[in-house]
C-alpha atoms as a PDB file:
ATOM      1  CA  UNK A   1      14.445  -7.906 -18.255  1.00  0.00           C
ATOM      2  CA  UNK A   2      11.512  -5.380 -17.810  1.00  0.00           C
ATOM      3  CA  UNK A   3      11.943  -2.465 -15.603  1.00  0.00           C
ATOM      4  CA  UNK A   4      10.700  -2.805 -12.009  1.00  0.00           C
ATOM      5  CA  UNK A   5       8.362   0.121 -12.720  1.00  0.00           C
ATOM      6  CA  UNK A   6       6.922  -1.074 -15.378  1.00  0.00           C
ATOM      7  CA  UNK A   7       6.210  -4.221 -13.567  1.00  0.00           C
ATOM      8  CA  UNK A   8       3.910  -2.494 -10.962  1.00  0.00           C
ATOM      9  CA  UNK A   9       0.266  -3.661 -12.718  1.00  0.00           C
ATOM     10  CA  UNK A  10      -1.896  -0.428 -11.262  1.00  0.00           C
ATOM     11  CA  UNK A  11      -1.207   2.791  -9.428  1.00  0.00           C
ATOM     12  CA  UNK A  12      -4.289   2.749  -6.799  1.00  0.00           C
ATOM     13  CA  UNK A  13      -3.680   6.139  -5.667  1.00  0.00           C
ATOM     14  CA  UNK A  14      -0.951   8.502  -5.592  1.00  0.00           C
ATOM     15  CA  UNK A  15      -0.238  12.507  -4.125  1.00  0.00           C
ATOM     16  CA  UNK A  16       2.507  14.591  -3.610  1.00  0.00           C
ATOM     17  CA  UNK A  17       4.456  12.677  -0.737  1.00  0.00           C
ATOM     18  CA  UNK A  18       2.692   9.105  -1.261  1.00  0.00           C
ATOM     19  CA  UNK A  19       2.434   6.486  -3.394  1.00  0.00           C
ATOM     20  CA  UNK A  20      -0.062   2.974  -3.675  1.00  0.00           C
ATOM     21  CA  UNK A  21       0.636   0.544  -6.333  1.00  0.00           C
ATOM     22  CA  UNK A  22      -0.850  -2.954  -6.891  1.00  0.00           C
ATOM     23  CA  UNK A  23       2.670  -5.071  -7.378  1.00  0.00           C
ATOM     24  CA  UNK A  24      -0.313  -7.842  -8.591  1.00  0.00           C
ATOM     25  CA  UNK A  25       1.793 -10.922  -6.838  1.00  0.00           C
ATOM     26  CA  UNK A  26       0.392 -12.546  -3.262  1.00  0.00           C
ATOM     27  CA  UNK A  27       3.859 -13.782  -1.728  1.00  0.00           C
ATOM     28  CA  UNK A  28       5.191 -11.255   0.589  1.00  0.00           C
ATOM     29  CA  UNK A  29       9.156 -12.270  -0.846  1.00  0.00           C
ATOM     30  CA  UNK A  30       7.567 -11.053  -4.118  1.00  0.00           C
ATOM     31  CA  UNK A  31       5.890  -8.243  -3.068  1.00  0.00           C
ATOM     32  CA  UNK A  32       9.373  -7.004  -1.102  1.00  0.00           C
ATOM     33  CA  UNK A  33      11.800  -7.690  -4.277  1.00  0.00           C
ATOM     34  CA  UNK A  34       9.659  -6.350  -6.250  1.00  0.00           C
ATOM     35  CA  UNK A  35       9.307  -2.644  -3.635  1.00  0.00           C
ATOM     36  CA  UNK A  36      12.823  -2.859  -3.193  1.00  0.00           C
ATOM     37  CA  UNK A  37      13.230  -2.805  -7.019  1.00  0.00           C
ATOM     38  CA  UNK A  38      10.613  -0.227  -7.451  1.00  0.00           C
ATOM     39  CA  UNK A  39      12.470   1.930  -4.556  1.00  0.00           C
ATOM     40  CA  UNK A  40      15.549   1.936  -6.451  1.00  0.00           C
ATOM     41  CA  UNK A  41      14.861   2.748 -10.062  1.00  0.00           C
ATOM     42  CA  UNK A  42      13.079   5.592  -8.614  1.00  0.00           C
ATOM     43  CA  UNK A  43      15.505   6.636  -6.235  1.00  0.00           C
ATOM     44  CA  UNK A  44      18.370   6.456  -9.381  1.00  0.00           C
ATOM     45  CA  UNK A  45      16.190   8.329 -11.877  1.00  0.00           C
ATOM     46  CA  UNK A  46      14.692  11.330 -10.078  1.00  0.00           C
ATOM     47  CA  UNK A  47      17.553  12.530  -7.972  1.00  0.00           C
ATOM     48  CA  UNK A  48      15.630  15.361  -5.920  1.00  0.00           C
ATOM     49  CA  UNK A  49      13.078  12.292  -4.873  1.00  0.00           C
ATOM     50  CA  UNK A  50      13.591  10.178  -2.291  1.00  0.00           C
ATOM     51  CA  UNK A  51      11.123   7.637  -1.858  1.00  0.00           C
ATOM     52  CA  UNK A  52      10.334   4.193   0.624  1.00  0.00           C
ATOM     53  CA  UNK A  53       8.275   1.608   1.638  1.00  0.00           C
ATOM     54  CA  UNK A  54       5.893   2.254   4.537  1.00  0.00           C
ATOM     55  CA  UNK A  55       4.064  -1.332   4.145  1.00  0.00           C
ATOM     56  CA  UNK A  56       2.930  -3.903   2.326  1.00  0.00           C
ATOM     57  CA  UNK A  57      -0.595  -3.822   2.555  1.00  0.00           C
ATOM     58  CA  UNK A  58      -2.956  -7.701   1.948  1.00  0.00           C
ATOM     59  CA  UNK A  59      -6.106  -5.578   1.373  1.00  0.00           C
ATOM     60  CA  UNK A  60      -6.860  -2.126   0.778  1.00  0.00           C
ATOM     61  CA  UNK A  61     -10.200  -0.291   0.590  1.00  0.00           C
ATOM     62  CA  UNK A  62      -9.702   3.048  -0.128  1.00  0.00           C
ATOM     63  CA  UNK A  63     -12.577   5.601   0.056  1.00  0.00           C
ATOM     64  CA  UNK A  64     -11.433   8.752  -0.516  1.00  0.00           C
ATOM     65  CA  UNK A  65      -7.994  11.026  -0.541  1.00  0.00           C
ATOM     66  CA  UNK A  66      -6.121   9.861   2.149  1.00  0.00           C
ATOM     67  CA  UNK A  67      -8.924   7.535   4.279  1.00  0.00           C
ATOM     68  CA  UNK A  68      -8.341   4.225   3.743  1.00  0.00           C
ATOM     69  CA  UNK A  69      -8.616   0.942   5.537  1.00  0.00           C
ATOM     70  CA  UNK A  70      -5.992  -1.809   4.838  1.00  0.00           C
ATOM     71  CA  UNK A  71      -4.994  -4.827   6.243  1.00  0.00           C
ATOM     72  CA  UNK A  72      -1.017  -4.546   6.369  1.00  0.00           C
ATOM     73  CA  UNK A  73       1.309  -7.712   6.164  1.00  0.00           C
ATOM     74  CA  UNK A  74       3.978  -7.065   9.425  1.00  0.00           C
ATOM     75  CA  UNK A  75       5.597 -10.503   8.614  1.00  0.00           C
ATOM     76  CA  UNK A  76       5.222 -14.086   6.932  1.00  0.00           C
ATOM     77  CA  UNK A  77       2.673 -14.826   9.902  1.00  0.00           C
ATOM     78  CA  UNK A  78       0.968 -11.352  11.357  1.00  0.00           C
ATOM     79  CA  UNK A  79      -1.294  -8.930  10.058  1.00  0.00           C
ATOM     80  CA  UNK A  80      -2.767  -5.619  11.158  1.00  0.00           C
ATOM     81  CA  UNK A  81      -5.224  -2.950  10.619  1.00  0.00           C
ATOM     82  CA  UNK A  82      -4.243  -0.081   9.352  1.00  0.00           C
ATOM     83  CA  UNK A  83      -6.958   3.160   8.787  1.00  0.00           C
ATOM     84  CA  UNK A  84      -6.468   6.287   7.983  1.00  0.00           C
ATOM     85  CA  UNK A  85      -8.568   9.307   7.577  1.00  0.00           C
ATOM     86  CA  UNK A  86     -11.807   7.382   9.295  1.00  0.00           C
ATOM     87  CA  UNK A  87     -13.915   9.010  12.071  1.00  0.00           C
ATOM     88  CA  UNK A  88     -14.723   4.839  12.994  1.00  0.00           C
ATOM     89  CA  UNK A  89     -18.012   6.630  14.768  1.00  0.00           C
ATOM     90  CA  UNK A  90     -19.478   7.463  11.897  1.00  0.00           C
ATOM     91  CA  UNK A  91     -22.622   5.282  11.174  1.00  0.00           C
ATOM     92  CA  UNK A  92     -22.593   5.697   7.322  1.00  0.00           C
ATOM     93  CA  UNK A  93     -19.748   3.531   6.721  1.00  0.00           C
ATOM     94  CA  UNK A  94     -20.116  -0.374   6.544  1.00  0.00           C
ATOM     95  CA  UNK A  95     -20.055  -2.872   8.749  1.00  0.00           C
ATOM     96  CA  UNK A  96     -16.434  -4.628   7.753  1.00  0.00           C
ATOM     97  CA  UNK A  97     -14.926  -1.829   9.426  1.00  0.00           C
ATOM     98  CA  UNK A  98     -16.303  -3.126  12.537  1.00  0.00           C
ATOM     99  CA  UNK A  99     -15.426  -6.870  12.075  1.00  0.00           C
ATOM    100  CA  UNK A 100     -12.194  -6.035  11.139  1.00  0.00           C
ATOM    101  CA  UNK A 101     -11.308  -3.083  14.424  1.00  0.00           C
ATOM    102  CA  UNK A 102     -12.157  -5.945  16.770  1.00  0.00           C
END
């Protein structure tokens, strides 16, 4: 059986204290076996690291280091917006963000 890390498919962005990886499935059961699997073989190998799921996120748009837009998965049945890093003033950035802030 592969190794949970090597299932993820694509890191989308990663720093010093967080971590975004594309787990490339669309069923939220999935998606959590697959982060809790992730959580531990990470945990177990780098003992000085301590690492955890913040979200599961159904899209992500990330613009730059740390300002991002996402639409996180709080259940089977609710969703919310998530951004970080945006001055939502700004007239530069697109539309969607709009739609999507209510």
């Amino acid at each position: 059986m592969p190794s949970p890390i090597s299932r993820i498919t694509q890191v989308v962005y990663g720093d010093t204290d967080s971590v975004f990886v594309n787990s490339g499935v669309l069923e939220l059961s999935e998606a959590l076996r697959i982060s809790s699997e992730f959580k531990k073989a990470v945990n177990d190998r780098y003992k000085l690291l301590e690492i955890d799921l913040d979200g599961i996120f159904q899209r992500f748009l990330l613009l730059q280091k740390k300002k991002y837009a996402a639409i996180k998965v709080e259940d089977g049945t609710r969703t919310s917006v998530e951004i970080k890093g945006l001055d939502m003033k700004r007239r530069e950035y697109s539309r969607v963000f709009d739609y999507h802030r209510g």
